[in-house]
Protein backbone atom coordinates (compact mmCIF):
# COMPACT_ATOMS: atom_id res chain seq x y z
CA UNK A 1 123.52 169.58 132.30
CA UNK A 2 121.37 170.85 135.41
CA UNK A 3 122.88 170.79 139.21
CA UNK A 4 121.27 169.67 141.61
CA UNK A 5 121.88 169.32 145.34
CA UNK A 6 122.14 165.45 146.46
CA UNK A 7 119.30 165.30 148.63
CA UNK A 8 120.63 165.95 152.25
CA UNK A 9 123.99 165.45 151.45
CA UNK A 10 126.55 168.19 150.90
CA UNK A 11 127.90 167.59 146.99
CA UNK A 12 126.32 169.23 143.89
CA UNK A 13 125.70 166.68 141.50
CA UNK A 14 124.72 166.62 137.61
CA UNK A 15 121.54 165.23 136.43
CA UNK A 16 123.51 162.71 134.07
CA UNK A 17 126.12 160.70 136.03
CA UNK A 18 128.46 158.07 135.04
CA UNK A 19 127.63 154.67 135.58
CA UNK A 20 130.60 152.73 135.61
CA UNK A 21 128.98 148.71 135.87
CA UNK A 22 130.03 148.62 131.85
CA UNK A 23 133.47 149.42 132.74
CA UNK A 24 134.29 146.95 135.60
CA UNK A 25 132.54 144.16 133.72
CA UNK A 26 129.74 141.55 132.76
CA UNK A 27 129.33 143.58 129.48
CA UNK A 28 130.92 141.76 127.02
CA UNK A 29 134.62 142.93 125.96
CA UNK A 30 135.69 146.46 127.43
CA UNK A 31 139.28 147.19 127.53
CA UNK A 32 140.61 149.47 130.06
CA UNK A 33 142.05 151.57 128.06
CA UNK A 34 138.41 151.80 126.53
CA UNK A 35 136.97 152.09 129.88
CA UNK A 36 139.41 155.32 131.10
CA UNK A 37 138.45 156.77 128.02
CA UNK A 38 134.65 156.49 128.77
CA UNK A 39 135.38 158.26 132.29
CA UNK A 40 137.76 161.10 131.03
CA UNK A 41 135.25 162.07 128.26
CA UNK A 42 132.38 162.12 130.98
CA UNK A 43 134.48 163.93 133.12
CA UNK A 44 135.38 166.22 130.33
CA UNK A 45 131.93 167.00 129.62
CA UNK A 46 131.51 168.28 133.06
CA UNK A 47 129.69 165.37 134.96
CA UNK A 48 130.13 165.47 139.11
CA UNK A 49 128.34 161.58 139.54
CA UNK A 50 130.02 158.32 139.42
CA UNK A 51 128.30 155.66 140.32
CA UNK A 52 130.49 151.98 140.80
CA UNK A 53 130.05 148.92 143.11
CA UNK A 54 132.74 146.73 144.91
CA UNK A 55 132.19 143.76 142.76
CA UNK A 56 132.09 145.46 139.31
CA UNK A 57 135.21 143.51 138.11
CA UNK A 58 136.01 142.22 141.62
CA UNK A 59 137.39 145.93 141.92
CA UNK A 60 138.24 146.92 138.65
CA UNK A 61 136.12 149.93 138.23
CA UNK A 62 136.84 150.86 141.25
CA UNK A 63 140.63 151.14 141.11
CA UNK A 64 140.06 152.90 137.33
CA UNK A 65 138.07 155.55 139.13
CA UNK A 66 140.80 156.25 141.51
CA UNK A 67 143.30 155.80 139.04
CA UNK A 68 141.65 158.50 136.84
CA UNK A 69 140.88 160.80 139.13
CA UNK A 70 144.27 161.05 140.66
CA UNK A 71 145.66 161.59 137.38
CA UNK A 72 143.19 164.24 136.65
CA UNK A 73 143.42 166.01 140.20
CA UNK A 74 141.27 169.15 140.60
CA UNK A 75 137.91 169.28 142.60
CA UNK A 76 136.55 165.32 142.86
CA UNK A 77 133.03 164.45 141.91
CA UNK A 78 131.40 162.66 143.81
CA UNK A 79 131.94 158.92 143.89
CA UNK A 80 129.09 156.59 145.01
CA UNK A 81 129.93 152.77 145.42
CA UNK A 82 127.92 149.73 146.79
CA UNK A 83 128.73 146.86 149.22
CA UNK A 84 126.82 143.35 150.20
CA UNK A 85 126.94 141.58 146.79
CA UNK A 86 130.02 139.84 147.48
CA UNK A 87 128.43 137.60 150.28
CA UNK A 88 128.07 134.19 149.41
CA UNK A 89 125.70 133.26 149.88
CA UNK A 90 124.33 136.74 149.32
CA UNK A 91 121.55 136.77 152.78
CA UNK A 92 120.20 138.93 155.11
CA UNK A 93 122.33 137.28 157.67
CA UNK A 94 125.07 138.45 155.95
CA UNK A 95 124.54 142.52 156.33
CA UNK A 96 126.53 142.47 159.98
CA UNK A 97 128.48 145.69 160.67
CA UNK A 98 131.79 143.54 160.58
CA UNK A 99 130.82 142.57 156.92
CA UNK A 100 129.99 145.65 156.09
CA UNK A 101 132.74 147.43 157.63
CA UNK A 102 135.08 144.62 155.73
CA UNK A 103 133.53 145.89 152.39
CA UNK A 104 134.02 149.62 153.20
CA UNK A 105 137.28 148.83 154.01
CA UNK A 106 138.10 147.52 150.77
CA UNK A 107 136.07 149.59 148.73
CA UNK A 108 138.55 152.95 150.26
CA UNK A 109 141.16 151.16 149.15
CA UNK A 110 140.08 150.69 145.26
CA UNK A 111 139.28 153.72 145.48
CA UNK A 112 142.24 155.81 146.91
CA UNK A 113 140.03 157.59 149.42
CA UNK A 114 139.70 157.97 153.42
CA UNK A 115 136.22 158.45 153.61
CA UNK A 116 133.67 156.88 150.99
CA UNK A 117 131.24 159.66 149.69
CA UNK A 118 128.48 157.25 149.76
CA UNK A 119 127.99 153.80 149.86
CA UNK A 120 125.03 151.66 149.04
CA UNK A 121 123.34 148.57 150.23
CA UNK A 122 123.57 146.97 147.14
CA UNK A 123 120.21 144.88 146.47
CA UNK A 124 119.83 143.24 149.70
CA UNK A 125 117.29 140.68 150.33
CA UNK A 126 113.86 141.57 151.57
CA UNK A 127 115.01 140.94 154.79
CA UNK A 128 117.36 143.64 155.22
CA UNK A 129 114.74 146.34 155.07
CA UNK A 130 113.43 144.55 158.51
CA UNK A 131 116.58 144.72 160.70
CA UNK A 132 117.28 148.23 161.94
CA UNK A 133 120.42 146.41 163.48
CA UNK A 134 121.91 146.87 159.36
CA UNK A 135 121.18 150.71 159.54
CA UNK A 136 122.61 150.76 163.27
CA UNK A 137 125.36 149.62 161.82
CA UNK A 138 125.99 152.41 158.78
CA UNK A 139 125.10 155.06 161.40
CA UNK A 140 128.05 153.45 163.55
CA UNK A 141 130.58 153.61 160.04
CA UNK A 142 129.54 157.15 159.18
CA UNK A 143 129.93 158.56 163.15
CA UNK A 144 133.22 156.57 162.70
CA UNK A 145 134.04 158.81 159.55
CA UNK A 146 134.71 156.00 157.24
CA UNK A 147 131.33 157.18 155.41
CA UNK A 148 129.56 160.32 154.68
CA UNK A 149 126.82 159.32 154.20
CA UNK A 150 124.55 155.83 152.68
CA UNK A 151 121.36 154.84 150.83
CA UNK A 152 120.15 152.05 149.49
CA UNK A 153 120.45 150.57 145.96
CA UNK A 154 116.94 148.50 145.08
CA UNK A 155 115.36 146.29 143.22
CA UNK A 156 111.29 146.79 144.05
CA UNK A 157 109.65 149.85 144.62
CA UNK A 158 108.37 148.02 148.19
CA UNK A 159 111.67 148.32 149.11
CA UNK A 160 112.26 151.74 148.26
CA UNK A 161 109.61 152.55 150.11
CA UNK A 162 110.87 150.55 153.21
CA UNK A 163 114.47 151.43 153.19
CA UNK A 164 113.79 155.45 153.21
CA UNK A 165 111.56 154.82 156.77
CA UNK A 166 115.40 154.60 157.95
CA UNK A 167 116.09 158.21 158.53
CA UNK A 168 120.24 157.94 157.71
CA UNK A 169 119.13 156.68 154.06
CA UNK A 170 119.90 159.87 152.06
CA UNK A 171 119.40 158.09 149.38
CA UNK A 172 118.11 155.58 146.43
CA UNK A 173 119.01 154.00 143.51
CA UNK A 174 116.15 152.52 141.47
CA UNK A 175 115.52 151.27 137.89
CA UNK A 176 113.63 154.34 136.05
CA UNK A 177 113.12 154.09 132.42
CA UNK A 178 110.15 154.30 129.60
CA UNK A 179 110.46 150.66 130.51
CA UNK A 180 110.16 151.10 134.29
CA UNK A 181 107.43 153.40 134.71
CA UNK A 182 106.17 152.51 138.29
CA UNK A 183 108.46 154.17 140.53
CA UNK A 184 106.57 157.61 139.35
CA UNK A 185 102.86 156.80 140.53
CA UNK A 186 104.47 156.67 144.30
CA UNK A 187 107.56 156.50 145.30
CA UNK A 188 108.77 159.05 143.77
CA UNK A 189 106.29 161.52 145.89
CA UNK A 190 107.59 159.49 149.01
CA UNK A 191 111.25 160.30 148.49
CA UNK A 192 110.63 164.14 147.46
CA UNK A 193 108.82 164.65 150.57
CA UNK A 194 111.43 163.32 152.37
CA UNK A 195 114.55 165.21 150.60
CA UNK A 196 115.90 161.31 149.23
CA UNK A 197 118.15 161.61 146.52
CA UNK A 198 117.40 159.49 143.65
CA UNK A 199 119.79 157.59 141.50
CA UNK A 200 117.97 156.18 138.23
CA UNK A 201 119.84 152.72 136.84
CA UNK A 202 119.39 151.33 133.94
CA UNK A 203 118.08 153.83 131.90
CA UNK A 204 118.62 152.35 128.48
CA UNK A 205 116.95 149.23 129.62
CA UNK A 206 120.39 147.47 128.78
CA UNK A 207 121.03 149.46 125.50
CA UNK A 208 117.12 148.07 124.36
CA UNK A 209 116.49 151.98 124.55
CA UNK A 210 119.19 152.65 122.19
CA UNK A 211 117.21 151.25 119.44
CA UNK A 212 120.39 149.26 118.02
CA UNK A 213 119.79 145.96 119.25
CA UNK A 214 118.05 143.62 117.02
CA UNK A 215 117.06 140.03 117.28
CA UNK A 216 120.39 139.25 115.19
CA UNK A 217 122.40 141.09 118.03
CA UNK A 218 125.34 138.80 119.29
CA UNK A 219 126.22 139.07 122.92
CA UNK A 220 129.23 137.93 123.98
CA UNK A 221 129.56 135.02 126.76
CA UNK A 222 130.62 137.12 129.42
CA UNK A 223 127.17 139.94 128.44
CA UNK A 224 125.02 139.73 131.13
CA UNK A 225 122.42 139.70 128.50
CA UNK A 226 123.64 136.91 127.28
CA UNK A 227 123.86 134.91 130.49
CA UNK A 228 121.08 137.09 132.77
CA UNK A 229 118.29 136.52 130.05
CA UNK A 230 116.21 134.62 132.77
CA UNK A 231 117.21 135.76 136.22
CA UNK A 232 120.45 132.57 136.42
CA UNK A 233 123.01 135.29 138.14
CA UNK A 234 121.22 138.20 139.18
CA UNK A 235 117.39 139.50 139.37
CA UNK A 236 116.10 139.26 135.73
CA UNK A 237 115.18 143.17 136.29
CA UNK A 238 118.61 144.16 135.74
CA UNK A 239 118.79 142.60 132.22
CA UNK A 240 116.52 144.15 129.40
CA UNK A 241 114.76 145.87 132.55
CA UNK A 242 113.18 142.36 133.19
CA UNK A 243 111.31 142.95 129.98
CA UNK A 244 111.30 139.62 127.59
CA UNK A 245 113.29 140.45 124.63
CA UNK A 246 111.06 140.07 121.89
CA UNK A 247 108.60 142.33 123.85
CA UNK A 248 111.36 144.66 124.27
CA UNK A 249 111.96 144.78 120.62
CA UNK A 250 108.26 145.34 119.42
CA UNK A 251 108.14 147.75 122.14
CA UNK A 252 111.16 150.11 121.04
CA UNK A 253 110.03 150.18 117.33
CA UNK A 254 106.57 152.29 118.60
CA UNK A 255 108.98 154.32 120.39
CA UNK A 256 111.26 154.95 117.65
CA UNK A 257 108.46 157.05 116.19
CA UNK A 258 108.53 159.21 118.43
CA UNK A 259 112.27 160.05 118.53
CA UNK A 260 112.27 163.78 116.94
CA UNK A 261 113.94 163.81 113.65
CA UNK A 262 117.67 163.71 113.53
CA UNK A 263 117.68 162.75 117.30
CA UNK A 264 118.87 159.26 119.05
CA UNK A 265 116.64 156.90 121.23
CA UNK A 266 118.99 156.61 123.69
CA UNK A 267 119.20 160.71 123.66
CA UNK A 268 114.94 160.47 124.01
CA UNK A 269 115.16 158.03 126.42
CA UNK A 270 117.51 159.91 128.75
CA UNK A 271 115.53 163.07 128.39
CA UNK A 272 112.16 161.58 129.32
CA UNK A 273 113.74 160.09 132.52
CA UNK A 274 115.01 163.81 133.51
CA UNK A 275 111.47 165.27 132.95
CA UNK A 276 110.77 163.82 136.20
CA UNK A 277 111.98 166.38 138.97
CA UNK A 278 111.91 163.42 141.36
CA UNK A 279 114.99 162.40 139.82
CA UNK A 280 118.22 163.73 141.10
CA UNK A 281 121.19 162.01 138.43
CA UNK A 282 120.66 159.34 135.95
CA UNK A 283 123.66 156.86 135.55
CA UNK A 284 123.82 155.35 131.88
CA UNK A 285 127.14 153.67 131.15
CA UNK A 286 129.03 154.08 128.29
CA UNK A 287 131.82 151.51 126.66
CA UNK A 288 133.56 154.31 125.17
CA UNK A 289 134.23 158.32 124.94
CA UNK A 290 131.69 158.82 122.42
CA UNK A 291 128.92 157.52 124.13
CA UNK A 292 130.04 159.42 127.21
CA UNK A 293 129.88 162.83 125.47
CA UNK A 294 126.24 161.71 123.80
CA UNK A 295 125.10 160.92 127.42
CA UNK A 296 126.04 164.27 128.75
CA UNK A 297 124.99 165.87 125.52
CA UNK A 298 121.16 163.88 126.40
CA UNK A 299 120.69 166.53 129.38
CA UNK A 300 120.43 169.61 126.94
CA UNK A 301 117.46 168.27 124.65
CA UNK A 302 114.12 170.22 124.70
CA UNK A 303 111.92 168.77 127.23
CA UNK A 304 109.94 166.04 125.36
CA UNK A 305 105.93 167.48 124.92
CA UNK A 306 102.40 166.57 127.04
CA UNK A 307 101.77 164.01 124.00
CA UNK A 308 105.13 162.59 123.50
CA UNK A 309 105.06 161.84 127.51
CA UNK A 310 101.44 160.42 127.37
CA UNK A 311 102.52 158.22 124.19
CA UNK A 312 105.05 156.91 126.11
CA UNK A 313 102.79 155.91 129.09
CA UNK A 314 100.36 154.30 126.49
CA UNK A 315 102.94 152.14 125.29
CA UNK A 316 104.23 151.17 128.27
CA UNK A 317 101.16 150.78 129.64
CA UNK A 318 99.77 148.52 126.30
CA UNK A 319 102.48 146.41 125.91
CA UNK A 320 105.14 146.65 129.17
CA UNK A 321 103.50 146.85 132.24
CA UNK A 322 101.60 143.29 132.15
CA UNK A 323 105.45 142.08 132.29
CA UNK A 324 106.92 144.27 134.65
CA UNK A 325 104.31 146.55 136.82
CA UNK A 326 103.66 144.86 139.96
CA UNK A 327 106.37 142.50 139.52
CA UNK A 328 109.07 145.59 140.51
């Protein structure tokens, strides 16, 4: 795996992260034991990112980070968690510095810590992105020491593009995937030129890029792709990458041919996110050790050719993008 420096931030981070959504829940069954495995073998493998959000589990993932990581002592990675999903209703009136500060609060201790290394705004509504009072707010927590620094996780490339006008956002999180093409043609320019880190979600497009789901794949009740299908929890975005399923499917056949022989999808699809320098870490989960190690293991691949990138883009471009392109 590559280092690279986390925008304007002081931490050294990985290119491949840990995302650790799988392991606090809404993924079907994950035991814990299962999901401290999944941690210790990314940690093993040398990764510096985690990536976690106060309402993964209503904590869970939270307190097995801290958990792990005191048991493991040594230097830290870096920990990045999120905060503004557990409104309800989740609104823009919600995002007050008391609320916020409430979240932080709780979020330091899951997660063992005086000082969060970075929290995010995680998917606010539209609205957010037009009160500076929010931002006023996270400057106010950071001088106050209880942050080091905050970004913004998103949903749309609009607001991407919004939130880093804020000059305390140091950074974004964004869905980036052979699925997800758009946040390259702009965005992506916008944040370099700006020194934003950038935190690609999603990069499996909910294990479609894996190539081992099939249309007799059984998710469990409690699988956000099982209950998410349409957008009933959560934006639709964050399931399948808001691509319909049987799309999805047709989709990842065509790019099965281009996996190189004896190579995964899900190892192809993590390499052609990290051909973009744009991108500082990519965050796939993993339900156990062994998917861990193949994520770090991703980062090492040859960089994938001209043609293999501009087959991608014709695929995405034939089949994807009239689902998902402006929509995100």
């Amino acid at each position: 795996m590559k280092h690279h420096a986390f925008g304007r931030m002081p931490f050294t981070v990985t290119n491949v992260g840990f995302g650790a959504w799988q392991i606090g829940g809404s993924w079907g069954d994950i035991s814990e034991a299962d999901g401290r495995a999944a941690l210790n073998a990314a940690l093993d493998a040398g990764m510096t990112f985690i990536d976690t959000a106060d309402v993964y589990g209503d904590g869970r993932s939270e307190k097995i980070i801290a958990d792990v990581l005191k048991a493991r002592g040594g230097k830290r990675p870096m920990v990045a968690t999120k905060a503004g999903r557990r409104l309800n209703p989740h609104i823009a009136e919600g995002y007050s510095k008391a609320n916020l500060e409430g979240f932080i609060d709780r979020s330091l201790k899951n997660l063992s810590v005086d000082s969060l290394d970075l929290v995010q705004l995680h998917c606010p509504p539209r609205e957010v992105f037009y009160q500076p009072e929010v931002f006023d707010g996270l400057d106010a927590l950071q001088t106050a020491g209880k942050i080091k620094g905050y970004g913004v996780s998103v949903e749309k490339v609009e607001d991407g593009l919004k939130a880093i006008e804020y000059p305390g956002v140091v950074s974004i999180q964004i869905i980036y995937n052979i699925f997800r093409q758009r946040p390259d043609h702009l965005f992506f320019a916008e944040a370099r030129r700006r020194n934003v880190a950038i935190i690609a979600r999603v990069p499996l497009a909910s294990g479609l890029l894996s190539g081992k789901i099939t249309r007799e794949t059984h998710f469990a009740s409690d699988d956000h792709r099982n209950f998410n299908r349409h957008g009933e929890a959560f934006d639709v975005g964050e399931t399948f990458a808001g691509v319909p399923f049987e799309v999805g499917l047709q989709a990842v056949e065509e790019v099965r041919k281009l996996v190189p022989a004896g190579g995964t999808m899900a190892a192809f699809a993590l390499r052609w996110i990290l051909m973009s320098d744009a991108v500082t870490v990519v965050i796939p989960g993993a339900r156990n050790g062994e998917q861990a190690k193949a994520n770090a293991a991703a980062a090492d691949l040859a960089p994938l050719s001209a043609d293999v990138m501009a087959a991608t883009r014709e695929i995405y471009a034939r089949l994807i993008a009239p689902h998902v392109h402006q929509r995100w």
